[in-house]
Protein backbone atom coordinates (compact mmCIF):
# COMPACT_ATOMS: atom_id res chain seq x y z
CA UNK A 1 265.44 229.29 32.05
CA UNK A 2 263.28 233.03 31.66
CA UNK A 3 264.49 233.02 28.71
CA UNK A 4 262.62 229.69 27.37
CA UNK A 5 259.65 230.38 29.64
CA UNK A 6 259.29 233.51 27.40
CA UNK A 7 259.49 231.44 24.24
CA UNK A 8 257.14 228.84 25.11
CA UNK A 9 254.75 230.46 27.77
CA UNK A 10 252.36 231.66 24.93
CA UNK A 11 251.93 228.44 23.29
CA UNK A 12 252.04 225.91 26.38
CA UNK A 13 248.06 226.37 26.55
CA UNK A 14 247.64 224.53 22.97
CA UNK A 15 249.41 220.97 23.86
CA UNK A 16 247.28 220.73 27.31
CA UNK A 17 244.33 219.12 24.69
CA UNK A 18 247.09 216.74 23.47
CA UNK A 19 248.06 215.25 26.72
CA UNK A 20 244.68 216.14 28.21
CA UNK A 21 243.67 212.69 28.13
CA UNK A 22 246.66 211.15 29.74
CA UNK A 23 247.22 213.72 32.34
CA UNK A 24 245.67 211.83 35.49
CA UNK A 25 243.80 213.29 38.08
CA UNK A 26 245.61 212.87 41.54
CA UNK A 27 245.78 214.62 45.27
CA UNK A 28 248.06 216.01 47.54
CA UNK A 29 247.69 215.75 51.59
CA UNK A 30 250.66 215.96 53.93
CA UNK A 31 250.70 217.12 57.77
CA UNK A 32 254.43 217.65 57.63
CA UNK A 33 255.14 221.08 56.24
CA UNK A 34 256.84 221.31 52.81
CA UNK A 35 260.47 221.10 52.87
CA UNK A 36 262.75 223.99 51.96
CA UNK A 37 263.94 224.67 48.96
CA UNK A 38 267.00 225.94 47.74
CA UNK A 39 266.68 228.23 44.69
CA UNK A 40 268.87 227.92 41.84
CA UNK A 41 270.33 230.40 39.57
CA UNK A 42 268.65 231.71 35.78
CA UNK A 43 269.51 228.36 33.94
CA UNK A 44 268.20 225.43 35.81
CA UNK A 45 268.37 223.31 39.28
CA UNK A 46 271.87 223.41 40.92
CA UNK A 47 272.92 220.74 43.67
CA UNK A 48 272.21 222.19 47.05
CA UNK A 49 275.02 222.39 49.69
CA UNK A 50 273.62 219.53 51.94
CA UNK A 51 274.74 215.95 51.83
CA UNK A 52 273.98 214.05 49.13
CA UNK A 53 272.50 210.67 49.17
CA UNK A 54 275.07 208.12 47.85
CA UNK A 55 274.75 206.80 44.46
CA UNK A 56 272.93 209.77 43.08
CA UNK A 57 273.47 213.44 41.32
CA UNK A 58 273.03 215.65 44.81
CA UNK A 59 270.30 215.25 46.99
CA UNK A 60 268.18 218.33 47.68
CA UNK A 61 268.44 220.03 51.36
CA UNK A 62 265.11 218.84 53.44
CA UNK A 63 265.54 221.51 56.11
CA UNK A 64 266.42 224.59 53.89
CA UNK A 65 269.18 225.24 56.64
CA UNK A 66 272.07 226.65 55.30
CA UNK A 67 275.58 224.16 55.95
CA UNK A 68 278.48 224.75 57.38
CA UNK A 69 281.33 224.70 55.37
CA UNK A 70 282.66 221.26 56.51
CA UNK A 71 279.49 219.49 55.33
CA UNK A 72 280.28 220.72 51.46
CA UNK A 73 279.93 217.41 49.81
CA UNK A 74 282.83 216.74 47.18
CA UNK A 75 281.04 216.40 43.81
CA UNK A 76 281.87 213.18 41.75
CA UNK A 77 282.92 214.27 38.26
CA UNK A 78 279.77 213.70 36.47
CA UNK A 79 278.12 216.30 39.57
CA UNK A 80 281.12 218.97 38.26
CA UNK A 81 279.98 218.50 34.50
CA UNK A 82 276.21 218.88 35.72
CA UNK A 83 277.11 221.91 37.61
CA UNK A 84 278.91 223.13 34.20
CA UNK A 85 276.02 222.41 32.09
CA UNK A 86 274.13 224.63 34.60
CA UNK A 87 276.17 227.33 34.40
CA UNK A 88 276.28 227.39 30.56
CA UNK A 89 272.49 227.13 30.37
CA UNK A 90 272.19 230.65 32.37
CA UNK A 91 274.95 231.79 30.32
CA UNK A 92 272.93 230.63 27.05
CA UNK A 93 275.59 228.59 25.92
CA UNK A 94 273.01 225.80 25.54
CA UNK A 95 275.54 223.54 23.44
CA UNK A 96 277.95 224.10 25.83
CA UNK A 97 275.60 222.55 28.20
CA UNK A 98 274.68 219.69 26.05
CA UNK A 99 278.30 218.96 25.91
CA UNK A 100 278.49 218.77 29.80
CA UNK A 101 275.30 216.66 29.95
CA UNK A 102 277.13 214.43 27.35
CA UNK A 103 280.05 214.29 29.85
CA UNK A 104 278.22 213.70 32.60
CA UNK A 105 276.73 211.00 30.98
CA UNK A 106 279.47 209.49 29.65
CA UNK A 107 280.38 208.72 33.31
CA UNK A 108 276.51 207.90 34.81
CA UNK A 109 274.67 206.53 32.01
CA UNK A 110 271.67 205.60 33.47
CA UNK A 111 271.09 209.05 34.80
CA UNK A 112 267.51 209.72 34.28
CA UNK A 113 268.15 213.95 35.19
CA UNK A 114 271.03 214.10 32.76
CA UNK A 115 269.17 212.29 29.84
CA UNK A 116 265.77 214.33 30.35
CA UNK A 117 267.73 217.43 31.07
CA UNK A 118 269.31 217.36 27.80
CA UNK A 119 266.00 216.89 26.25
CA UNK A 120 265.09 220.19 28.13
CA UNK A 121 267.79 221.66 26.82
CA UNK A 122 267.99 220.89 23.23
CA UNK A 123 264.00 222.23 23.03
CA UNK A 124 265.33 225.40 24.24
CA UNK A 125 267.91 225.37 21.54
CA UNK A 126 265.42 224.40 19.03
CA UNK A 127 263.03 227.08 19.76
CA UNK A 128 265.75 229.81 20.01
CA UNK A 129 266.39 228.99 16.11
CA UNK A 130 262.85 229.84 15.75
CA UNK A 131 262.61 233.14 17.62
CA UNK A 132 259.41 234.38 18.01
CA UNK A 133 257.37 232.67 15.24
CA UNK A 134 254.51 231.42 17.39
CA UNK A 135 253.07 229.09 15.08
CA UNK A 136 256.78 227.21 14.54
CA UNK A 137 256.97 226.75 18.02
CA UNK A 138 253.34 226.02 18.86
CA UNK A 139 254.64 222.97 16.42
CA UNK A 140 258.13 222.23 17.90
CA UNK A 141 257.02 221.87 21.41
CA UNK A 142 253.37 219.49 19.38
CA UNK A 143 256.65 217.36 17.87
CA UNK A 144 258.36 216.91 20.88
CA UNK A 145 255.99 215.52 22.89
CA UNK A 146 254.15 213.58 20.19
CA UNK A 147 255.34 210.17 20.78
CA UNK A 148 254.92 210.18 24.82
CA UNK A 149 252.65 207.55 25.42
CA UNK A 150 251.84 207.60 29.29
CA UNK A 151 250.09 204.85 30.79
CA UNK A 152 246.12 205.92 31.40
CA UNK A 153 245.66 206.40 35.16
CA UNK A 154 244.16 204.18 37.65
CA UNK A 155 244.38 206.75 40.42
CA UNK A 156 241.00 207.85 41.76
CA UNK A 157 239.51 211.13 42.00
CA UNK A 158 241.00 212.60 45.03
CA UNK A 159 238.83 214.98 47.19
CA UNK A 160 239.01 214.00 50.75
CA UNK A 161 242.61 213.86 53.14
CA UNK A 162 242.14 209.72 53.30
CA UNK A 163 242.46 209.39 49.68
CA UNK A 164 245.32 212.03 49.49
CA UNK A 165 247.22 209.78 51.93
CA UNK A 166 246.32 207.10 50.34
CA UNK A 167 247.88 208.24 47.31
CA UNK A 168 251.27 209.69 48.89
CA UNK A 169 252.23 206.07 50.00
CA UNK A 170 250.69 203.99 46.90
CA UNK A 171 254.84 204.05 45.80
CA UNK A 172 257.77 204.51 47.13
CA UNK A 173 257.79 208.24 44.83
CA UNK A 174 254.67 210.02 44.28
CA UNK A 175 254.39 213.47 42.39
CA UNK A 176 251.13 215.82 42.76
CA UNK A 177 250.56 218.19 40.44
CA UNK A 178 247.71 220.86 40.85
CA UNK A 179 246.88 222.41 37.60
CA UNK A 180 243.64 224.04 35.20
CA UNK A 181 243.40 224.49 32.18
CA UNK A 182 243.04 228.33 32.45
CA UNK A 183 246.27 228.32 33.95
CA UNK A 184 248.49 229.75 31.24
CA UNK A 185 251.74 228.70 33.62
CA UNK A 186 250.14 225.51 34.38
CA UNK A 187 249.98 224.37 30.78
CA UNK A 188 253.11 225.95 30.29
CA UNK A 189 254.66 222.99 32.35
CA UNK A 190 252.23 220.08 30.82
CA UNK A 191 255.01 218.86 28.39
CA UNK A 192 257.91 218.94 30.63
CA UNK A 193 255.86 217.32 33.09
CA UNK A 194 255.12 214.20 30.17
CA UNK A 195 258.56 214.41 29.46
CA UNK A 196 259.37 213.90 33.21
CA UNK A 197 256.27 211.23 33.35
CA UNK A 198 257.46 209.14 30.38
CA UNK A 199 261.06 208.88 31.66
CA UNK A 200 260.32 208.37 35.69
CA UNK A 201 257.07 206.25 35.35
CA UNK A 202 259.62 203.11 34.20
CA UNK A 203 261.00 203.24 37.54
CA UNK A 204 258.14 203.09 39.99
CA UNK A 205 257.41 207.00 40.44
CA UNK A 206 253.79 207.18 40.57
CA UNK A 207 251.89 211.06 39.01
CA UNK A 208 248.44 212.06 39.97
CA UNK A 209 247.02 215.54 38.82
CA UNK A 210 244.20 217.61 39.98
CA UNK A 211 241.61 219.77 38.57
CA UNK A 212 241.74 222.71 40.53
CA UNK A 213 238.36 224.02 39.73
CA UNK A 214 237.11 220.22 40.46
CA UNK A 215 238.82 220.63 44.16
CA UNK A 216 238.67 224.21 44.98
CA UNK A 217 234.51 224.22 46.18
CA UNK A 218 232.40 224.93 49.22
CA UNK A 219 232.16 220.83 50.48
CA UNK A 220 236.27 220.35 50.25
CA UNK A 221 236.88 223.90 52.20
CA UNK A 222 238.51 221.63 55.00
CA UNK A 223 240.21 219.53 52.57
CA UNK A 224 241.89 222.49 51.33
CA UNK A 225 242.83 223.95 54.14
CA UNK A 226 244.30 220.68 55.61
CA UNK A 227 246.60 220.32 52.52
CA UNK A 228 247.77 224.08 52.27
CA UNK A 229 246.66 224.76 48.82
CA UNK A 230 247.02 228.33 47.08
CA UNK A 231 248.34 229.27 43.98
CA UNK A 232 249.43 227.04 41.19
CA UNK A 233 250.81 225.84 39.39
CA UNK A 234 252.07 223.49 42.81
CA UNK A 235 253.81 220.41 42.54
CA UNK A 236 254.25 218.41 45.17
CA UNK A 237 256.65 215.69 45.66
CA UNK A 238 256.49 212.54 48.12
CA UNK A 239 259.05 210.36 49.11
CA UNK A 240 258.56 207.22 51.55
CA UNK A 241 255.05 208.82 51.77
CA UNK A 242 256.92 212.29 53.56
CA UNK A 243 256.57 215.80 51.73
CA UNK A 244 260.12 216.05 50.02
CA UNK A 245 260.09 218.96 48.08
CA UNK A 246 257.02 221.43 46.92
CA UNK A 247 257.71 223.58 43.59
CA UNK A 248 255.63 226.40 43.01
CA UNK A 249 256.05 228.18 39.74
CA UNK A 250 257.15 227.62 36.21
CA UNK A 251 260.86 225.83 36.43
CA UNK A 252 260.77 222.32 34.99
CA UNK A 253 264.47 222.11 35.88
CA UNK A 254 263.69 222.21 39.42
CA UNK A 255 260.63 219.90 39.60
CA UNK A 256 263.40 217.39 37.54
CA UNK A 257 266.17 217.61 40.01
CA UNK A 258 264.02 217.39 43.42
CA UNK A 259 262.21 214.40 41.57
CA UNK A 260 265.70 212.96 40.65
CA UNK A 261 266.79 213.80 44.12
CA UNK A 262 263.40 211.92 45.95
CA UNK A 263 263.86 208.60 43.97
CA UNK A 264 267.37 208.19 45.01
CA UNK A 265 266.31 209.02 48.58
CA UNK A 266 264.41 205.81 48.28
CA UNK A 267 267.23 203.94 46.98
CA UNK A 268 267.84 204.77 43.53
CA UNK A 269 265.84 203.74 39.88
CA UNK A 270 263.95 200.80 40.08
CA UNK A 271 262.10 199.82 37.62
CA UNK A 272 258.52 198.16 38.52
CA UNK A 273 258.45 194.16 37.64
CA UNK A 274 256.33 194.76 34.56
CA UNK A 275 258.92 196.89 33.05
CA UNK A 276 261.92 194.46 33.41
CA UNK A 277 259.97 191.28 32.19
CA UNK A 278 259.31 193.68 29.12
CA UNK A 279 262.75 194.84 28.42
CA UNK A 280 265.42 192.15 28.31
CA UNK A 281 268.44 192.81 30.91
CA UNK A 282 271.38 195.13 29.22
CA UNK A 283 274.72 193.17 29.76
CA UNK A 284 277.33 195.66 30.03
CA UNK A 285 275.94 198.00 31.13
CA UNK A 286 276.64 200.23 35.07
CA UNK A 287 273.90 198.85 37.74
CA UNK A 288 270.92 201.54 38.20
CA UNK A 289 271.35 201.11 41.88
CA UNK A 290 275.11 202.43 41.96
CA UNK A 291 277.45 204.03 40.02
């Protein structure tokens, strides 16, 4: 995962005009302090020792509590091949880990952290091809994100706790981002964070992004203070209107997995009424709600 964030971090900054326009503005308020997090390894988002929810890829531990070793959940096979695309990632065996994803699909197909992880990955192979020709990659990273299409925002400008709140429970899965666009690791996340958009927006998960400079003055002082806000990049994560996971830093992995890990919480991918009477039902294929 440092290994991409080298490659890309210098040309991030160039694509935040691209999605500029679609990125929405959006707010973050939560009295409950942010859950604990449980750091993975160079390579990506590992499953946490707590219990998962059922039906999902490991759910991510709320209390940051270490378990005991009777609580080790038994992974499901396509959680082992996850775990072994992890582990070839930080090894940089990146097609090895394509080949776990693959497997891991092959047994959850309607995955959404499989299928966008493997997009993660194969950038990463893609731009180690390049190396360290800026402009190629400035490019790869302009092609990969070219056809995202998100949806333009209908979330309000967000400068006061009641509209923060109001936000947080507007879905069952809401995602706060806190970025700038002099933030060179900010914009360094603004195409994962379409990637993540484009593939969890289908299901009900609802994104809201705020200017920093447009929050950080003298008249929202209290504001800030009530929501906890420091450094960014920050990305906040609600489910069931409750603070379930709060990523600070530059690891797209991890912002994917809690994400994965919130809408399950919920009860698993759901897509909003407009989507299904736009996309015809798939016979044949496993139900989103369980494996």
């Amino acid at each position: 995962m440092k290994r991409t964030i080298f490659l890309l971090s210098l040309i991030m900054a160039a694509l935040s005009t691209v999605l500029q326009a679609s990125l929405a503005l959006g707010a973050d308020q939560q009295s409950a302090p942010a859950a604990a997090q449980t750091a993975p390894p160079k390579g990506g988002a590992v499953i946490p020792g707590s219990a998962p929810v059922p039906n999902q890829p490991g759910a991510g531990d709320q209390t940051g509590a270490e378990p005991s070793e009777e609580q080790e959940p038994e992974l499901t096979e396509d959680q082992k091949h996850y775990m072994a695309s992890n582990q070839c990632f930080a090894d940089e065996d990146y097609k090895g880990a394509l080949r776990e994803l693959d497997a891991a699909l092959a047994i959850f197909p309607v995955s959404l952290l499989y299928k966008v992880q493997r997009q993660f990955v194969e950038l990463q192979i893609a731009a180690s091809a390049i190396g360290d020709d800026q402009e190629k990659l400035q490019q790869l990273v302009a092609d990969w994100v070219k056809d995202i299409k998100l949806p333009p925002s209908d979330t309000p400008q967000i400068t006061t706790p009641e509209a923060y709140e109001a936000f947080i429970v507007s879905s069952a899965v809401t995602v706060v981002d806190f970025t700038a666009v002099w933030c060179a690791p900010c914009q360094m996340l603004v195409p994962y964070l379409a990637k993540i958009e484009a593939a969890y927006g289908p299901v009900g998960v609802k994104f809201a992004r705020i200017d920093f400079d447009e929050i950080a003055t003298e008249e929202n002082e209290e504001f800030i203070k009530q929501i906890q806000l420091g450094p960014i990049p920050d990305v906040r994560i609600y489910a069931g209107g409750r603070l379930f996971a709060q990523v600070k830093g530059t690891d797209p992995f991890l912002i994917l997995f809690y994400l994965d890990c919130a809408v399950h919480a919920v009860g698993g991918y759901r897509p909003r009424q407009s989507d299904q009477q736009a996309q015809p039902s798939q016979q044949g294929q496993p139900s989103q709600q369980s494996r």
